[in-house]
Protein backbone atom coordinates (compact mmCIF):
# COMPACT_ATOMS: atom_id res chain seq x y z
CA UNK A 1 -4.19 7.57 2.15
CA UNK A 2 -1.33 7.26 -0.28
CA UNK A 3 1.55 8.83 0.44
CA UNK A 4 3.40 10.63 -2.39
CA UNK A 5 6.74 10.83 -3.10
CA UNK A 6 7.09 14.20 -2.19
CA UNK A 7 9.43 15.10 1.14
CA UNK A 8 8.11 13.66 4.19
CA UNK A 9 6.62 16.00 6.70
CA UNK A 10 9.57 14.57 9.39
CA UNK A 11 12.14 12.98 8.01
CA UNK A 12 13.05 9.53 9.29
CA UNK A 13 15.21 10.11 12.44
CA UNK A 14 18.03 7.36 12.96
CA UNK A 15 20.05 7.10 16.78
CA UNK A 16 22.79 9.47 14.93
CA UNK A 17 20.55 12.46 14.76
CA UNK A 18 18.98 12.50 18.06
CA UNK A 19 20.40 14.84 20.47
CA UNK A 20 20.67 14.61 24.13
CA UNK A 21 17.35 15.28 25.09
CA UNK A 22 15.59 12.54 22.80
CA UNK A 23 18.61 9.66 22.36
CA UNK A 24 17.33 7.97 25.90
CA UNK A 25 13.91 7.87 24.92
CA UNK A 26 15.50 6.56 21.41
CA UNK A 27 17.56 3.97 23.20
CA UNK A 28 14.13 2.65 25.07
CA UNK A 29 12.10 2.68 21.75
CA UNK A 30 14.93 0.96 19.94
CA UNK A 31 14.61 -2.06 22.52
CA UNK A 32 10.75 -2.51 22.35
CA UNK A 33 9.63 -1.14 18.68
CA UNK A 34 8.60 -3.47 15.60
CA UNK A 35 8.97 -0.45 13.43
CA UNK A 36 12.38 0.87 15.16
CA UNK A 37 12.39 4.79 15.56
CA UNK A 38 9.37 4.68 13.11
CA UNK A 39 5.60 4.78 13.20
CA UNK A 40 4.53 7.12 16.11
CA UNK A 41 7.80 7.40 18.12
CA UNK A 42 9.30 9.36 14.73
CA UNK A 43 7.17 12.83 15.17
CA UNK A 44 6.88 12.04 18.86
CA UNK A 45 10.63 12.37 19.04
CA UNK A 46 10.51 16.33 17.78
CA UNK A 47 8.37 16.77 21.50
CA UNK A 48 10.61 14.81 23.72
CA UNK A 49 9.10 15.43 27.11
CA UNK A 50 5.40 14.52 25.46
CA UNK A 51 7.25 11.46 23.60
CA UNK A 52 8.74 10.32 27.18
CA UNK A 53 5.21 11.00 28.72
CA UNK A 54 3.36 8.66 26.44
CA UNK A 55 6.25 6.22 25.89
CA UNK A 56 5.38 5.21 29.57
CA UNK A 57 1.93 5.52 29.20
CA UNK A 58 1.99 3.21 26.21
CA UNK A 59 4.04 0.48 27.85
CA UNK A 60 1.52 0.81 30.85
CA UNK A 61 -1.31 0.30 28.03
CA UNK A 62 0.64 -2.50 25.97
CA UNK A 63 2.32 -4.58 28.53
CA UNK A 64 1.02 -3.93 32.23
CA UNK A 65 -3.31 -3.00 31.36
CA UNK A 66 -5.82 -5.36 33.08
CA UNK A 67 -7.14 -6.07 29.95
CA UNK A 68 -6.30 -9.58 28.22
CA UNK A 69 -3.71 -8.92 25.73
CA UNK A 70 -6.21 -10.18 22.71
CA UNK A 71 -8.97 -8.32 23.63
CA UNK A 72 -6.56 -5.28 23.94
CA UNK A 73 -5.02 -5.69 20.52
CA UNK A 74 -8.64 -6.31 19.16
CA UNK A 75 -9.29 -2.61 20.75
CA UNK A 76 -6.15 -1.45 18.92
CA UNK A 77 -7.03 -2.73 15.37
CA UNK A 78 -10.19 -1.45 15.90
CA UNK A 79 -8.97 1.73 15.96
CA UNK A 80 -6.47 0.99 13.82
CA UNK A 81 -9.22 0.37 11.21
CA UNK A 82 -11.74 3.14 11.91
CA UNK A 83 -8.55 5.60 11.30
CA UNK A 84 -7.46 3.18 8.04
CA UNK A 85 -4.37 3.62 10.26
CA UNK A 86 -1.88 1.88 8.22
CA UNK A 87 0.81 1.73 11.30
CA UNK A 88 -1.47 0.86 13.79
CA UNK A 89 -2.94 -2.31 11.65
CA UNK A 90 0.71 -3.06 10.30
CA UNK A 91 2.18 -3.04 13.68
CA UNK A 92 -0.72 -4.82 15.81
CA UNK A 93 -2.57 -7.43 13.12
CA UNK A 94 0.67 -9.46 13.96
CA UNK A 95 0.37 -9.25 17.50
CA UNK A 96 -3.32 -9.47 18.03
CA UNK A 97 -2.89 -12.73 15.91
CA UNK A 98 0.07 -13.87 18.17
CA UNK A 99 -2.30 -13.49 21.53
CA UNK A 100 -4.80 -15.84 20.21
CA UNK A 101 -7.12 -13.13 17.97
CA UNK A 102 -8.78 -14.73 14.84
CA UNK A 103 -7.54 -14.73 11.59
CA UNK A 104 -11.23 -14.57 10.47
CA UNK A 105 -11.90 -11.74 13.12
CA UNK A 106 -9.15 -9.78 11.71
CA UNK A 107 -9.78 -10.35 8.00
CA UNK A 108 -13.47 -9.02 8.54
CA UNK A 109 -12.44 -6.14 10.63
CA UNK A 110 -9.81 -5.43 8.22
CA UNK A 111 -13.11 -5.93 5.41
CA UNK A 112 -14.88 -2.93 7.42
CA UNK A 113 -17.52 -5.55 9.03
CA UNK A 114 -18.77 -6.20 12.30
CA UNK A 115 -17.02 -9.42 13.00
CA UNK A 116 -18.79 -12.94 12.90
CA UNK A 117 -18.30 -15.39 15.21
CA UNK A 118 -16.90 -13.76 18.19
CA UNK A 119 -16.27 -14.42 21.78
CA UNK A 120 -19.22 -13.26 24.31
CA UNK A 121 -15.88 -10.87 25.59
CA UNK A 122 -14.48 -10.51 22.05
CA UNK A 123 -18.26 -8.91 20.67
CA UNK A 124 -18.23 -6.70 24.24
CA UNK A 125 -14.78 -4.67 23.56
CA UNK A 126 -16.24 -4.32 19.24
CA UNK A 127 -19.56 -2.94 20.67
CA UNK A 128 -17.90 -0.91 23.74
CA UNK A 129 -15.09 0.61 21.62
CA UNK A 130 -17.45 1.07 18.65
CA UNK A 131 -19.90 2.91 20.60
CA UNK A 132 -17.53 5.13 22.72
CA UNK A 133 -15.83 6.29 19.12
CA UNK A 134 -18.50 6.71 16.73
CA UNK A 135 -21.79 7.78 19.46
CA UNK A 136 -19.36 9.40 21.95
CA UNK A 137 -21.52 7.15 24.62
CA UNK A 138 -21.76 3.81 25.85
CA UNK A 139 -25.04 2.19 26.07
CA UNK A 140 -26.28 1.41 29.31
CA UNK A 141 -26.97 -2.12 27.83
CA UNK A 142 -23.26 -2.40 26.50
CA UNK A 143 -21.98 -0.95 29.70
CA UNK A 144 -24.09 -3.36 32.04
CA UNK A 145 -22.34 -6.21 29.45
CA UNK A 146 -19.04 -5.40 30.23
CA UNK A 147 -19.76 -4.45 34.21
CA UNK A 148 -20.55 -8.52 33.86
CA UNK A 149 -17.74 -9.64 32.02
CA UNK A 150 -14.48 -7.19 33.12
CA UNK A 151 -14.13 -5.21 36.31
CA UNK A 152 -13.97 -1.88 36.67
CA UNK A 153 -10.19 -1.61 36.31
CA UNK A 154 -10.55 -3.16 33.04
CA UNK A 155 -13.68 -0.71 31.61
CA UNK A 156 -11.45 1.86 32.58
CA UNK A 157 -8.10 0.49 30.77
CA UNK A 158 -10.40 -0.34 28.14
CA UNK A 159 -11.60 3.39 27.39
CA UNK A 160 -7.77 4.62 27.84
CA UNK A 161 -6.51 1.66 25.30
CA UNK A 162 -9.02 3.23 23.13
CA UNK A 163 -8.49 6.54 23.61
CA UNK A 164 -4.60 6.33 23.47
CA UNK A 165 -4.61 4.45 19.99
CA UNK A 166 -7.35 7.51 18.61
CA UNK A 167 -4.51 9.80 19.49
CA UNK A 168 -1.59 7.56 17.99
CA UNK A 169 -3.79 7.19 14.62
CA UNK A 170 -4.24 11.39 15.00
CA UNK A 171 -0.18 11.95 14.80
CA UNK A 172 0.07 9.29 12.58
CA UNK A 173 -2.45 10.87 9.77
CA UNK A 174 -0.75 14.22 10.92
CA UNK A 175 2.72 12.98 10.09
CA UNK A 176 1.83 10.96 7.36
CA UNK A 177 3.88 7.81 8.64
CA UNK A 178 3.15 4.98 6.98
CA UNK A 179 4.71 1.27 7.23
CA UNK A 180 8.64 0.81 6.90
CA UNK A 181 10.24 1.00 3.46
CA UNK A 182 10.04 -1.89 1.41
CA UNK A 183 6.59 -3.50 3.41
CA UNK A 184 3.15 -3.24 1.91
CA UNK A 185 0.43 -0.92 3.22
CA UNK A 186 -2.52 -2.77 4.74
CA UNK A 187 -5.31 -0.40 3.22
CA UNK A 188 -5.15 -0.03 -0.43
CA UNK A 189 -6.44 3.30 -1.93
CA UNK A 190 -10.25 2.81 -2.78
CA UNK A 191 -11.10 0.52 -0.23
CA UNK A 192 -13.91 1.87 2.02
């Protein structure tokens, strides 16, 4: 998706402009956000109970979830990619690098392919997330793979990590957010 230069659908918000109800959630975003008020937390802002609501539930899924921080930020971009989510990959590529994820893993995720050379746990949270979002199932096999690998705790954060970022990539595309002025979109037009 390009984005034209047409008016945005919400306007950039900046600290100044948020009113009582939203400037706490504003102050918390401000202190944990690569991308500032931007990326989600801009049309969250216009709901401010919902934003507050899923501001916790994304620090719970970001900074507290049983799942290893790699494998969680390889859930993410997976997402991130299925959606062409420009946000999502421009905020979390960096991270999921940071925690230890392949460059190589990324580039061919980023390339649309089923990654080579991953981790037995690495190839479990592709083929568990894959599955959940494109058959709406998870094959016994694939579920009986990661009942030997994670505990039950982690399936579960697993499935919300997934979940949560198919929800962020849905107000995203709604909004038509895209990466901070003056940075270069991860998906170019015409890529599959």
């Amino acid at each position: 998706m390009t984005v034209s230069a047409r008016e945005p659908r919400f306007p950039q918000l900046t600290m100044d402009q948020l009113n009582e109800a939203q400037r706490p959630l504003g102050e918390e975003i401000m202190k944990i956000s690569s991308t500032g008020i931007g990326g989600p937390y801009n049309p969250m802002l216009r709901s401010p109970v919902l934003a507050q609501r899923l501001f916790d539930l994304f620090h719970y899924l970001r900074w507290e979830t049983s799942v290893p921080t790699k494998l969680n930020e390889f859930a993410i971009l997976i997402i991130g990619r299925q959606w062409r989510s420009q946000v999502e990959w421009f905020a979390h590529a960096p991270i999921a690098t940071k925690a230890g994820l392949s460059p190589a893993i990324i580039a061919e995720l980023k390339a649309n392919k089923r990654p080579s050379n991953m981790a037995e746990d690495e190839a479990l949270v592709y083929d568990f997330v894959t599955e959940l979002t494109t058959a709406k199932a998870v094959s016994d096999e694939t579920f009986a793979r990661a009942k030997k690998l994670f505990s039950d705790q982690q399936i579960v954060d697993l499935t919300a990590v997934a979940g949560n970022y198919v929800m962020v990539a849905m107000i995203l595309a709604m909004a038509e957010q895209t990466v901070p002025p003056g940075k270069e979109e991860p998906f170019k037009p015409g890529e599959a």
